[in-house]
PDB file of N, CA and C in Angstrom:
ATOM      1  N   UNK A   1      93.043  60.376 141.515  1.00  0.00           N
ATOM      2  CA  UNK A   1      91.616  60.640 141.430  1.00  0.00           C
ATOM      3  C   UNK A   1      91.385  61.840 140.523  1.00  0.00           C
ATOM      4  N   UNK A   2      90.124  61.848 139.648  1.00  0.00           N
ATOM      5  CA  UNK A   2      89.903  62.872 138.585  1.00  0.00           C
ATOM      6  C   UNK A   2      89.506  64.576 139.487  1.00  0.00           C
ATOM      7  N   UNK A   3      89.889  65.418 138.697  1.00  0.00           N
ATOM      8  CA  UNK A   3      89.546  66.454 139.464  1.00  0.00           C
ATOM      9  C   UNK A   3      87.791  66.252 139.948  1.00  0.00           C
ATOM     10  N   UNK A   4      87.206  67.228 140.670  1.00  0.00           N
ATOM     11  CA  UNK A   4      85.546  67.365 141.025  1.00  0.00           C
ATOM     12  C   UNK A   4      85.497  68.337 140.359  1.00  0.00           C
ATOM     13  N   UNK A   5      84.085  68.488 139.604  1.00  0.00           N
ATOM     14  CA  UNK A   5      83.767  70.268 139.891  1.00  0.00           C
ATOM     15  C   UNK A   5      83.398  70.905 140.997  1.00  0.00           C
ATOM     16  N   UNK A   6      83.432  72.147 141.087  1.00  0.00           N
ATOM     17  CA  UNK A   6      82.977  72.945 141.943  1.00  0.00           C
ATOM     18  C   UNK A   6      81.711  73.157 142.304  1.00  0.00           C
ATOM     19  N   UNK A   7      81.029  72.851 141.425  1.00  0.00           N
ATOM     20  CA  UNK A   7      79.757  73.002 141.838  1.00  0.00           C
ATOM     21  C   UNK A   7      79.086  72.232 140.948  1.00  0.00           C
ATOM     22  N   UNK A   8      77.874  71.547 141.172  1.00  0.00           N
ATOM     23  CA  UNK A   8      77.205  70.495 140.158  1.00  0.00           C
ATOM     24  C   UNK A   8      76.473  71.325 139.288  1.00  0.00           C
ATOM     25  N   UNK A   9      76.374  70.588 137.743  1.00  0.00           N
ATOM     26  CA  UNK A   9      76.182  71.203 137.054  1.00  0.00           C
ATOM     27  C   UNK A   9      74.438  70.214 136.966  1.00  0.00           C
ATOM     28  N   UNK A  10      73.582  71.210 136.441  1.00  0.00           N
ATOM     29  CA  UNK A  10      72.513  70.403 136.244  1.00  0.00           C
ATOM     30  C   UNK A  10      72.198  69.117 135.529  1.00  0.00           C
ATOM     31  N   UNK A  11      70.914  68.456 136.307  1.00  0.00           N
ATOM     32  CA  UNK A  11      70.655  67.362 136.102  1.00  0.00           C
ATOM     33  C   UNK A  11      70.992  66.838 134.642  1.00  0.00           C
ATOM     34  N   UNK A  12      71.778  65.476 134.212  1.00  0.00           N
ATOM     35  CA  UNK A  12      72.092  65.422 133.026  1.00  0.00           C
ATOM     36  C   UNK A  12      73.208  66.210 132.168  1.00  0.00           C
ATOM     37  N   UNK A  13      73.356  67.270 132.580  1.00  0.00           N
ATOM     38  CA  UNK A  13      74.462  68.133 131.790  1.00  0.00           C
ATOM     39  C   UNK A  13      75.788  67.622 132.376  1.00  0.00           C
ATOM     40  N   UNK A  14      76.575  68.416 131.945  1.00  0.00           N
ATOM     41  CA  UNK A  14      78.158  67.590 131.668  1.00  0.00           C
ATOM     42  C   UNK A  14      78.985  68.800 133.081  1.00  0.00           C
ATOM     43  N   UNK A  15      80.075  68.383 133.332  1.00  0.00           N
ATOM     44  CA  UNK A  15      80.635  69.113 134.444  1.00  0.00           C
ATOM     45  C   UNK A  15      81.374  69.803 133.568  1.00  0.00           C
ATOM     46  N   UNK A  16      81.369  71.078 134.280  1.00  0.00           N
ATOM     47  CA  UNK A  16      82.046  72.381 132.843  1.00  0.00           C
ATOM     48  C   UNK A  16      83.168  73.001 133.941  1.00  0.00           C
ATOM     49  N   UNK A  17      83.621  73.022 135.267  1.00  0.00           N
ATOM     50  CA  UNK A  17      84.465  73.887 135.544  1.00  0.00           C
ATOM     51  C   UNK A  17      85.678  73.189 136.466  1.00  0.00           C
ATOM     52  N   UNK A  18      86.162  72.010 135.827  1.00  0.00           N
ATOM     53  CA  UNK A  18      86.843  71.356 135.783  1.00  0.00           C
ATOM     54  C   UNK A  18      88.591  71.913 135.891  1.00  0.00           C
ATOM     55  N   UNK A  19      89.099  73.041 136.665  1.00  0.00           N
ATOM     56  CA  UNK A  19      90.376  73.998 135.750  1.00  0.00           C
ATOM     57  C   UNK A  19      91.274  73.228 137.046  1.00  0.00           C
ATOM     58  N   UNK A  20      92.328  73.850 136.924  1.00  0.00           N
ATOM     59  CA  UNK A  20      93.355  73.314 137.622  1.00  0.00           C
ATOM     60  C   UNK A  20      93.611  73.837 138.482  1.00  0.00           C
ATOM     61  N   UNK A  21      94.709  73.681 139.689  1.00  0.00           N
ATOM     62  CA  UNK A  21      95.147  74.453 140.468  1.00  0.00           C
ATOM     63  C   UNK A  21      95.025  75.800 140.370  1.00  0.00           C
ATOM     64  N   UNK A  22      94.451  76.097 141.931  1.00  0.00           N
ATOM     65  CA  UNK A  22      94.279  78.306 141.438  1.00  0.00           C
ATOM     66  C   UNK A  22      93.781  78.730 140.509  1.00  0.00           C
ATOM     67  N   UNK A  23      92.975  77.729 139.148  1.00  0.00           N
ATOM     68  CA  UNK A  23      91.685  78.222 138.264  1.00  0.00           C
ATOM     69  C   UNK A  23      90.626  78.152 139.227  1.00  0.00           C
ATOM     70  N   UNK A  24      89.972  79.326 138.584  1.00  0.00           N
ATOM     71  CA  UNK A  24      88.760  79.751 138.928  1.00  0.00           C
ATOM     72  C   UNK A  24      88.010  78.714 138.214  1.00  0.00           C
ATOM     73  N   UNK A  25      88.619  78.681 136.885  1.00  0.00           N
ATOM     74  CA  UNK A  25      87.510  77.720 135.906  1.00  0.00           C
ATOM     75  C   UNK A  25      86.851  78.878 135.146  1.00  0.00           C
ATOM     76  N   UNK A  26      86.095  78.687 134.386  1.00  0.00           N
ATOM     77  CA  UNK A  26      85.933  79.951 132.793  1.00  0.00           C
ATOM     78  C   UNK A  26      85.185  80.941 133.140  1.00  0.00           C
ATOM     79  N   UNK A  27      84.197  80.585 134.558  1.00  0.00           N
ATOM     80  CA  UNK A  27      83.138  81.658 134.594  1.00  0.00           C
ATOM     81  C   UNK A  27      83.376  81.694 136.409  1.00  0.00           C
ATOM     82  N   UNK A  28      82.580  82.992 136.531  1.00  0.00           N
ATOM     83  CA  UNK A  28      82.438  83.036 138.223  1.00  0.00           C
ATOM     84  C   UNK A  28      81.185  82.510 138.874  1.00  0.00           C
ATOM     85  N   UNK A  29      81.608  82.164 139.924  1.00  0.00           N
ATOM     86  CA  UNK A  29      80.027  81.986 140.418  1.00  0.00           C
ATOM     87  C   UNK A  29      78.669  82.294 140.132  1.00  0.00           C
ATOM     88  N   UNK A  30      78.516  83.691 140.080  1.00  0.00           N
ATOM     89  CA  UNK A  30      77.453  84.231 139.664  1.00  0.00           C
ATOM     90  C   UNK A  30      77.694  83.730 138.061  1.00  0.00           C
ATOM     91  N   UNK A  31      78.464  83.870 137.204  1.00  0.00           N
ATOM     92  CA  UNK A  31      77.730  83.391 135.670  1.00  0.00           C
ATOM     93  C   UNK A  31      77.425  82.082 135.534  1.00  0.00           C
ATOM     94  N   UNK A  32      78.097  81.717 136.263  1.00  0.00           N
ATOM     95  CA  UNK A  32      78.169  79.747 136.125  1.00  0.00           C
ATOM     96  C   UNK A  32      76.499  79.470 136.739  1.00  0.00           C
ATOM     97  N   UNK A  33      75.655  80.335 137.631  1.00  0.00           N
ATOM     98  CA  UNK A  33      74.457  80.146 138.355  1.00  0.00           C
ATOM     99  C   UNK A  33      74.170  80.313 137.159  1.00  0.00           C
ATOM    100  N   UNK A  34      73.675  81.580 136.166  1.00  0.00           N
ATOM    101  CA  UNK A  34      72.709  81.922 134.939  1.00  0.00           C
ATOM    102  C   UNK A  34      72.718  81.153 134.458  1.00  0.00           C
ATOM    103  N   UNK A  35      74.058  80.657 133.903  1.00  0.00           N
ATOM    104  CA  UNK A  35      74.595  79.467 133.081  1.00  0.00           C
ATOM    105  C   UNK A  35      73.737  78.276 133.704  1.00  0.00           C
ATOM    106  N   UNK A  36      73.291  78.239 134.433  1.00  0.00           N
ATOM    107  CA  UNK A  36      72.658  76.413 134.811  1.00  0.00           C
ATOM    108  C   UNK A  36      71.326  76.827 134.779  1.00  0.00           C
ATOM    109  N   UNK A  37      71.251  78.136 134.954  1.00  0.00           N
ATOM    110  CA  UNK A  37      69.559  78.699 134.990  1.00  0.00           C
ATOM    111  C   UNK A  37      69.064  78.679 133.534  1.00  0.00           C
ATOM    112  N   UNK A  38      69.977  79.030 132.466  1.00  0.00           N
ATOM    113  CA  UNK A  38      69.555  79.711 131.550  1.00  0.00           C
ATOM    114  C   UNK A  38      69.397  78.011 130.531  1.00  0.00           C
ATOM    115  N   UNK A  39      70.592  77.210 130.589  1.00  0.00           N
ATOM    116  CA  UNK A  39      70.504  75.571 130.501  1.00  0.00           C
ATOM    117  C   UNK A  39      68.785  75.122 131.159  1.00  0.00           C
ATOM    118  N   UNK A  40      68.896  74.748 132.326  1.00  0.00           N
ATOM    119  CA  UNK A  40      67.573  74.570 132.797  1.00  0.00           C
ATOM    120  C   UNK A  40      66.431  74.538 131.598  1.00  0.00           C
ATOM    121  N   UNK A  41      66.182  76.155 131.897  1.00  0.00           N
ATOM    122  CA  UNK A  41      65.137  77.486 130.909  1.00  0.00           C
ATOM    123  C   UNK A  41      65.631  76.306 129.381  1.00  0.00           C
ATOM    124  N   UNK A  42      66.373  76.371 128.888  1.00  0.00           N
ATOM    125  CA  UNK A  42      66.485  75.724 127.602  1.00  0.00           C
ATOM    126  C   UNK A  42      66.159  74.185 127.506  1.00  0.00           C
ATOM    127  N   UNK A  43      66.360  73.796 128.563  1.00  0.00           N
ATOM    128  CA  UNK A  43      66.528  72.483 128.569  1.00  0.00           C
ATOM    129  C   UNK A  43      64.311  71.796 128.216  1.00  0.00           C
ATOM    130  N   UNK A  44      63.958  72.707 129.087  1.00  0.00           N
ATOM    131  CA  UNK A  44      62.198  72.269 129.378  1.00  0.00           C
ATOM    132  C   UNK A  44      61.401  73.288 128.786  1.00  0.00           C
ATOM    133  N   UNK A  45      62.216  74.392 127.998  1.00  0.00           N
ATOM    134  CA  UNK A  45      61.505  74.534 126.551  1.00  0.00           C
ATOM    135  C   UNK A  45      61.312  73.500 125.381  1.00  0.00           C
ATOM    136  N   UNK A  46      62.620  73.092 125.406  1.00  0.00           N
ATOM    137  CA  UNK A  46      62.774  71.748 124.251  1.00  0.00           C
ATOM    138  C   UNK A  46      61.703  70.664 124.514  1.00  0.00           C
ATOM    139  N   UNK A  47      61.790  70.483 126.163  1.00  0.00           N
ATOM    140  CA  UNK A  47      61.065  69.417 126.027  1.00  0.00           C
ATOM    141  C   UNK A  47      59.706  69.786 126.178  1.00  0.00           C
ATOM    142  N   UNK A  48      58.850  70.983 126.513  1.00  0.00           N
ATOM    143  CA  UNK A  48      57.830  71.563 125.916  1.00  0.00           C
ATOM    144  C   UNK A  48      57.758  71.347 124.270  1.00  0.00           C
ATOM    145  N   UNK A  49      58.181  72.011 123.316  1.00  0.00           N
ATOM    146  CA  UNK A  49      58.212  72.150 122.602  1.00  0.00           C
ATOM    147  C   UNK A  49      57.991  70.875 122.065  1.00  0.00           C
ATOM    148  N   UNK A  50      58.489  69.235 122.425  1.00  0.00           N
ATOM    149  CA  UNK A  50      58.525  67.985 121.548  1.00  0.00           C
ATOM    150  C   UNK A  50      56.955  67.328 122.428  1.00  0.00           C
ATOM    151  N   UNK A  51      56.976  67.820 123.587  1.00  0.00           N
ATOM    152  CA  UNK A  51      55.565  66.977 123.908  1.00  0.00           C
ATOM    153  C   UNK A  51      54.678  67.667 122.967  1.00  0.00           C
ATOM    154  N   UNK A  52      54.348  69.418 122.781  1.00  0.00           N
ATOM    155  CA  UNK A  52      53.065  69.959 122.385  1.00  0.00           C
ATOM    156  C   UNK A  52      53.705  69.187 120.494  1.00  0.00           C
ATOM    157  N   UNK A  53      54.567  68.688 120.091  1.00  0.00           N
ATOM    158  CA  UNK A  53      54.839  68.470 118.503  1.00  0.00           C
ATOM    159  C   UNK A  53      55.557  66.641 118.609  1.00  0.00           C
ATOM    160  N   UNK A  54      54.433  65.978 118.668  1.00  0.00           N
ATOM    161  CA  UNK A  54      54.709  64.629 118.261  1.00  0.00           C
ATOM    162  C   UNK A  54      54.915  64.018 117.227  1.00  0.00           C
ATOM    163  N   UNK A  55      54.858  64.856 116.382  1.00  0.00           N
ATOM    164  CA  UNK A  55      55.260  64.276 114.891  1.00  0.00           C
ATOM    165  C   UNK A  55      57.068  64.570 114.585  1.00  0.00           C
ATOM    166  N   UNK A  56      57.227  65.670 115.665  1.00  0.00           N
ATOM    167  CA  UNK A  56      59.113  65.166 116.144  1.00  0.00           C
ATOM    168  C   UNK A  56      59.536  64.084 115.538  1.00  0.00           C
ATOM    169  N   UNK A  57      58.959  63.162 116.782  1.00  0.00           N
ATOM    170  CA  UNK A  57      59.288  61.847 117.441  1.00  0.00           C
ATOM    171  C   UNK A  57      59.152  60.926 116.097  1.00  0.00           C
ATOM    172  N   UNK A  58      57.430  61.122 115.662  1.00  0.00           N
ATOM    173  CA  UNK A  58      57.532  60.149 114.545  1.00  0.00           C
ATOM    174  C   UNK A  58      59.203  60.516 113.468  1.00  0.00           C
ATOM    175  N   UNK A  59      59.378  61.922 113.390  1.00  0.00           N
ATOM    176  CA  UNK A  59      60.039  61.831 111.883  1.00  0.00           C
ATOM    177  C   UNK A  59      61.340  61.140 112.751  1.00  0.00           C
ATOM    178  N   UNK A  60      62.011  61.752 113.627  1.00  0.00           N
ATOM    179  CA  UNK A  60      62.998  60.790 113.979  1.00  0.00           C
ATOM    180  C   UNK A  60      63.165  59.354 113.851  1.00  0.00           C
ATOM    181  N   UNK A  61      62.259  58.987 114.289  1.00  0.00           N
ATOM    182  CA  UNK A  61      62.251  57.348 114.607  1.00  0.00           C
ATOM    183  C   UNK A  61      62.506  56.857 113.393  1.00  0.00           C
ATOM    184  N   UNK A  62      61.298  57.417 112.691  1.00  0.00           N
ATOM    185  CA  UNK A  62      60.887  56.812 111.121  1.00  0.00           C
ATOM    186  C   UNK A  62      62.607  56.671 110.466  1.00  0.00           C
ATOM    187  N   UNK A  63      63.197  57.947 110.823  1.00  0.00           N
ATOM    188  CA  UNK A  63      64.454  58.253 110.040  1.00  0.00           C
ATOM    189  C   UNK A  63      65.406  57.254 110.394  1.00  0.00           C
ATOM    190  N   UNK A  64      65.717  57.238 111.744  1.00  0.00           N
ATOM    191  CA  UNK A  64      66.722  56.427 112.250  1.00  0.00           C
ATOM    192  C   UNK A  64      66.070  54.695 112.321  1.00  0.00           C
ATOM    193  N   UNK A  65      64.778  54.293 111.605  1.00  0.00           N
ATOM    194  CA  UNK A  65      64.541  53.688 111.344  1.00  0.00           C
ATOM    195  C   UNK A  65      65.285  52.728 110.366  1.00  0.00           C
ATOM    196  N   UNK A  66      65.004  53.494 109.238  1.00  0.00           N
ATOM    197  CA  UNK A  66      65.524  53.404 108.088  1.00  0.00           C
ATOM    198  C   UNK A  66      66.873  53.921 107.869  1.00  0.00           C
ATOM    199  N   UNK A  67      67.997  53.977 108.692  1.00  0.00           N
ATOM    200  CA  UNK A  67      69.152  54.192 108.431  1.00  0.00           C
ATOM    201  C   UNK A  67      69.762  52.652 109.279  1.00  0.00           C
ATOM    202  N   UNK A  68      68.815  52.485 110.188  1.00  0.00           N
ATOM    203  CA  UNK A  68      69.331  50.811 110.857  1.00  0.00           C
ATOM    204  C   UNK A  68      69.344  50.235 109.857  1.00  0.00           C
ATOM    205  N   UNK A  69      67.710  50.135 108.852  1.00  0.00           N
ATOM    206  CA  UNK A  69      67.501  48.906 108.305  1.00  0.00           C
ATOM    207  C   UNK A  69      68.576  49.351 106.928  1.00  0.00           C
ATOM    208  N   UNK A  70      68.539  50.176 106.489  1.00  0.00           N
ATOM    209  CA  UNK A  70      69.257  50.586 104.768  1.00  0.00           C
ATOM    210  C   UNK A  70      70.191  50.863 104.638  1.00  0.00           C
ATOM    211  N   UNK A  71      70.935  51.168 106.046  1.00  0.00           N
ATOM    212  CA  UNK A  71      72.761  51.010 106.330  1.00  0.00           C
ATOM    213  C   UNK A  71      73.337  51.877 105.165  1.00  0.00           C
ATOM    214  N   UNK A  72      73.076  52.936 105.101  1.00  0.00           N
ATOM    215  CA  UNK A  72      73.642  53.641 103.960  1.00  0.00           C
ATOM    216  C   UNK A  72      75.015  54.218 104.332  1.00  0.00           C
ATOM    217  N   UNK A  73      75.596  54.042 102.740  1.00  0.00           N
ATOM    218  CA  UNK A  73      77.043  54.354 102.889  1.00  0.00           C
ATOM    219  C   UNK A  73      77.538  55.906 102.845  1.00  0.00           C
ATOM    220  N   UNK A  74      76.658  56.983 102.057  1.00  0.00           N
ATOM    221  CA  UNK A  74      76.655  58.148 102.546  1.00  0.00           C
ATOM    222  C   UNK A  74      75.498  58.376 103.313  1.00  0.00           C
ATOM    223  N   UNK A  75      76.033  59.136 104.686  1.00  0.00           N
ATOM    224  CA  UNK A  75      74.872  59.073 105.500  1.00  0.00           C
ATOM    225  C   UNK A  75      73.921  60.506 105.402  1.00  0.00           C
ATOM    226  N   UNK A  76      75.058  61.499 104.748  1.00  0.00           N
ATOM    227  CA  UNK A  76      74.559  63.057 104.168  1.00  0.00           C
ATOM    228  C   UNK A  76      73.382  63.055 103.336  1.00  0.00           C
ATOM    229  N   UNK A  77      73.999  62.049 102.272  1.00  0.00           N
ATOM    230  CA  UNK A  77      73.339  61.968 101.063  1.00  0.00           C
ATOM    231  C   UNK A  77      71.732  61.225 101.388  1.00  0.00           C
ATOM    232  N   UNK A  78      71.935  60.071 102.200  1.00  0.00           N
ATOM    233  CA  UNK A  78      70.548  59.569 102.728  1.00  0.00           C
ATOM    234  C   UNK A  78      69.643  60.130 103.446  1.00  0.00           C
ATOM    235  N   UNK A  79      69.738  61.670 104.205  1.00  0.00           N
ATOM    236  CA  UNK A  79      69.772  61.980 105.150  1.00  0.00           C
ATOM    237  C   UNK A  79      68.493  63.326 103.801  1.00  0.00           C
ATOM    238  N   UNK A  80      69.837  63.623 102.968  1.00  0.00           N
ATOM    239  CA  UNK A  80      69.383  64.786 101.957  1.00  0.00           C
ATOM    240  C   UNK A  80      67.713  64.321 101.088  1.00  0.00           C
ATOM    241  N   UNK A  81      68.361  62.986 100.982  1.00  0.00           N
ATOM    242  CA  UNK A  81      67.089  62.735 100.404  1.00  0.00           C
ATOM    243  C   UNK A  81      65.576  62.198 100.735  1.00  0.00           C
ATOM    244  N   UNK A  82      66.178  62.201 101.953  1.00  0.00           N
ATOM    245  CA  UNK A  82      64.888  61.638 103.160  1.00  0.00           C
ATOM    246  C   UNK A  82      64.221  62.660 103.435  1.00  0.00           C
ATOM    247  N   UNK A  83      64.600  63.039 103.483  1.00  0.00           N
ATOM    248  CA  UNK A  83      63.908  64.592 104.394  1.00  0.00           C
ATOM    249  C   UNK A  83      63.477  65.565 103.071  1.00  0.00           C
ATOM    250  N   UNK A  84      63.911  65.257 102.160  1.00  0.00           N
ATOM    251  CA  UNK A  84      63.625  66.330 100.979  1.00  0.00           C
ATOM    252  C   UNK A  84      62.148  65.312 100.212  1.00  0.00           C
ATOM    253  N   UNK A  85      62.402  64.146 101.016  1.00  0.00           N
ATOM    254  CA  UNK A  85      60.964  63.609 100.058  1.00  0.00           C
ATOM    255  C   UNK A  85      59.259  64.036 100.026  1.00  0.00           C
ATOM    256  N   UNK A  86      58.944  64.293  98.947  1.00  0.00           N
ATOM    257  CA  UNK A  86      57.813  64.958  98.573  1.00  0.00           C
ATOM    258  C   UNK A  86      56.500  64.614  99.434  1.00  0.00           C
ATOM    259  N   UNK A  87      56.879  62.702  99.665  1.00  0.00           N
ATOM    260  CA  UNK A  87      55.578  62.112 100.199  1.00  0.00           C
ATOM    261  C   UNK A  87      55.923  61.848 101.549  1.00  0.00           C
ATOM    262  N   UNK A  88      57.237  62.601 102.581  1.00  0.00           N
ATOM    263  CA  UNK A  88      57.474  62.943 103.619  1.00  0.00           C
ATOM    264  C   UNK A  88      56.342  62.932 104.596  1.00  0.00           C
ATOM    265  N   UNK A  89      55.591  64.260 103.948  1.00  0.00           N
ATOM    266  CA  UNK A  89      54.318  64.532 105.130  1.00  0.00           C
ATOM    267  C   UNK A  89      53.354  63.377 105.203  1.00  0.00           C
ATOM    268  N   UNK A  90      53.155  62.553 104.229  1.00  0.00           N
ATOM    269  CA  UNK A  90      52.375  61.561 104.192  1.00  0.00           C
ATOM    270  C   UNK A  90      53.035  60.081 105.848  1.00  0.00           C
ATOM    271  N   UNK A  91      54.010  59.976 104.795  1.00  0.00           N
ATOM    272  CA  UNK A  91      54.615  59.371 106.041  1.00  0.00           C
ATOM    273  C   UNK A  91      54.567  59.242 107.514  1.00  0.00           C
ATOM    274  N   UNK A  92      54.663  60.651 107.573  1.00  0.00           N
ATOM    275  CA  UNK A  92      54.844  61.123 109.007  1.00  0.00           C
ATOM    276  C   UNK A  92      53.490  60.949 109.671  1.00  0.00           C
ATOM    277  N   UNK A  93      52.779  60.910 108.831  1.00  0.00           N
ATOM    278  CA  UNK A  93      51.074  60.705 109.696  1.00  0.00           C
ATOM    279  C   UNK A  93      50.561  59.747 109.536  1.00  0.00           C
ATOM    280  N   UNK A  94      50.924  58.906 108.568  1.00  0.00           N
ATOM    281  CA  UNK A  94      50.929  57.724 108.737  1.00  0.00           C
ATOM    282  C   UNK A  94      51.570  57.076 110.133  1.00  0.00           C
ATOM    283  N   UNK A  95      52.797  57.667 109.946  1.00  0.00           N
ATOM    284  CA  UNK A  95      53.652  56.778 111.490  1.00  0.00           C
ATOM    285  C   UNK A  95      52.841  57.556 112.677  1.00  0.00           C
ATOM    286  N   UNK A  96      52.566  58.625 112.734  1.00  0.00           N
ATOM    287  CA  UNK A  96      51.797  58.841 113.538  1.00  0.00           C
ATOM    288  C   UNK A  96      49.890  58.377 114.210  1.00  0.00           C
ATOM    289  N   UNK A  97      49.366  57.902 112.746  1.00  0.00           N
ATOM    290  CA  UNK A  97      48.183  57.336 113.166  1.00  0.00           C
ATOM    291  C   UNK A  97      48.592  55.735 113.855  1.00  0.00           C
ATOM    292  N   UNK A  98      49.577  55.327 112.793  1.00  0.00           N
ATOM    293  CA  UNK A  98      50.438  53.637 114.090  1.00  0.00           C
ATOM    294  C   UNK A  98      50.334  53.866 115.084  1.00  0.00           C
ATOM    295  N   UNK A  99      51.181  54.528 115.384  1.00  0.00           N
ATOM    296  CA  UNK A  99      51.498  55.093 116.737  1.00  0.00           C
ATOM    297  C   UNK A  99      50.406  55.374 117.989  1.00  0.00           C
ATOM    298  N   UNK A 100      49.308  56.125 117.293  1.00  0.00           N
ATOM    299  CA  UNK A 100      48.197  56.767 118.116  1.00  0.00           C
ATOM    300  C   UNK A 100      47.414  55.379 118.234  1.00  0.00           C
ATOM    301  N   UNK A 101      47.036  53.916 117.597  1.00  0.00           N
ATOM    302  CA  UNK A 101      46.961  53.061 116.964  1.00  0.00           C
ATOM    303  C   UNK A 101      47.346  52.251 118.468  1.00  0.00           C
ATOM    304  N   UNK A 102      48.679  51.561 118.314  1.00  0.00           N
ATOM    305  CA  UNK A 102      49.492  51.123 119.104  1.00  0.00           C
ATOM    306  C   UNK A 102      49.465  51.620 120.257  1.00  0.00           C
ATOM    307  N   UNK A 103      49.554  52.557 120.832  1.00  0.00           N
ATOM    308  CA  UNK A 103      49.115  52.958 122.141  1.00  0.00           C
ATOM    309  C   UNK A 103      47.602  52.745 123.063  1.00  0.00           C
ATOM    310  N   UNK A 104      46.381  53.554 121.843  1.00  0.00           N
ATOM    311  CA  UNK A 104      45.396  52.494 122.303  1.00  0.00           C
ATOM    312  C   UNK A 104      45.078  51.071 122.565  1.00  0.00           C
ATOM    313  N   UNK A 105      46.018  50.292 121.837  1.00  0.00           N
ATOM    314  CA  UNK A 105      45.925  49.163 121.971  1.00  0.00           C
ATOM    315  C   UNK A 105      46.505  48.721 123.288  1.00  0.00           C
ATOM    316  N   UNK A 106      47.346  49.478 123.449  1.00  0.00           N
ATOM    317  CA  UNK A 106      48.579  49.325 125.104  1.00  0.00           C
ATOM    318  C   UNK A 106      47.320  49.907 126.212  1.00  0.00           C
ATOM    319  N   UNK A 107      46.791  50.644 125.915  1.00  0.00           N
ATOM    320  CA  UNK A 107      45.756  51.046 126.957  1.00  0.00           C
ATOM    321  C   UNK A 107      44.867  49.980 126.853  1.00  0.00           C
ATOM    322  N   UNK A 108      44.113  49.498 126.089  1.00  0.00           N
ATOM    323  CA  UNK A 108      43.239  48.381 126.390  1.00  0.00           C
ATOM    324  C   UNK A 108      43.342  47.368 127.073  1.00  0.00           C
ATOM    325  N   UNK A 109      44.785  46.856 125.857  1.00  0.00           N
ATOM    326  CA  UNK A 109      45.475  45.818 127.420  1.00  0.00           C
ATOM    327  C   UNK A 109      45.763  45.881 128.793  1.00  0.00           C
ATOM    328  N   UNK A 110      46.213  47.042 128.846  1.00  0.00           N
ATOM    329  CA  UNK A 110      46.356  47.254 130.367  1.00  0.00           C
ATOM    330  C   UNK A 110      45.217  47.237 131.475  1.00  0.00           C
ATOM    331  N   UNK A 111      44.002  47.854 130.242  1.00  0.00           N
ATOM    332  CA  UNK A 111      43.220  48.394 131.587  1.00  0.00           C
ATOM    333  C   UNK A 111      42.374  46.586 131.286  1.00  0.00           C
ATOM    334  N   UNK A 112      41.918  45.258 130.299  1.00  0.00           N
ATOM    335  CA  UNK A 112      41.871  44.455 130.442  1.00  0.00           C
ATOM    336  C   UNK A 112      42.630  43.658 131.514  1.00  0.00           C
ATOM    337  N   UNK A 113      44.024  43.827 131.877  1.00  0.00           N
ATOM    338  CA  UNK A 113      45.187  43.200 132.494  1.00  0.00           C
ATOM    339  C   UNK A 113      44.381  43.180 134.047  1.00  0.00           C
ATOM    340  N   UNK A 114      44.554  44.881 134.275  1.00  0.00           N
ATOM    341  CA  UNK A 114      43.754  45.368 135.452  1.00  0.00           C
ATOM    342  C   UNK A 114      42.958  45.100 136.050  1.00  0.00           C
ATOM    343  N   UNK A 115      41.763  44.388 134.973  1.00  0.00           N
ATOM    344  CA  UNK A 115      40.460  44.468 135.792  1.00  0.00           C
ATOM    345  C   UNK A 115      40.655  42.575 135.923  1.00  0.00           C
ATOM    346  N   UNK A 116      41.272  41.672 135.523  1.00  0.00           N
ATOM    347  CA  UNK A 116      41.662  40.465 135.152  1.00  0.00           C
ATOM    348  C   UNK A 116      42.120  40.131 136.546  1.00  0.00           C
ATOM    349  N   UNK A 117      43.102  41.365 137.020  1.00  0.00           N
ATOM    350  CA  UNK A 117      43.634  41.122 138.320  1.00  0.00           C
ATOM    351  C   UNK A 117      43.406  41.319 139.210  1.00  0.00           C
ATOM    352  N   UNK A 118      42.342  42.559 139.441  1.00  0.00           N
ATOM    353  CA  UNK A 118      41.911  43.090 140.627  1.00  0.00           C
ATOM    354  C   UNK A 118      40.591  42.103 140.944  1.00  0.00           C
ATOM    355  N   UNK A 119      40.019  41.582 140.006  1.00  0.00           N
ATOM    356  CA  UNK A 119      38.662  40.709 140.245  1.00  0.00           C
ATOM    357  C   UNK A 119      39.054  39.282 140.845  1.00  0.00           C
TER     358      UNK A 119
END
């Protein structure tokens, strides 16, 4: 059977104090707590940070969009020139008015679906 850790590491994160016989493992109790506190604290800034900035999401998608469909053989080089493109910002709000677009449309349906069913 694989070793346990000692103590669970937060939700989603990876088990870090994994040591062997008579290891303590890298940190002590008390740092290994900050350590999950300070993870935490980082963890739901980020995801602060991508809800209040949705155009994140668009440039990602858009990106890994177009690396499904254009299968490029340097992925640096595709990567360099994507992101360096001039009409970038255009893009991005474009995929973002879709988006804002497509969702109203998911709300309509739904709340059509809703009233279809409850009547």
């Amino acid at each position: 059977m694989a070793d346990q850790p000692k103590a669970d590491p937060p939700h989603g994160l990876e088990r870090y104090d994994l040591g062997g016989p008579n290891d303590l493992g890298a940190l002590s109790k008390t740092q290994q707590e900050k350590l999950n506190r300070h993870k935490i604290q980082t963890r739901m800034a980020n995801e602060k940070y991508l809800r209040e900035h949705p155009e994140v999401d668009c440039l990602l998608s858009s990106f890994l969009r177009d690396v499904y469909l254009q299968r490029p053989e340097d992925i640096r080089e595709f990567a360099a020139t994507y992101f360096n493109d001039v009409n970038l910002p255009d893009k991005i709000e474009e995929a973002m008015t879709e988006k804002q677009e497509k969702h109203y449309e998911l709300k309509v349906l739904r709340n059509i679906n809703h009233n279809q069913t409850s009547s």
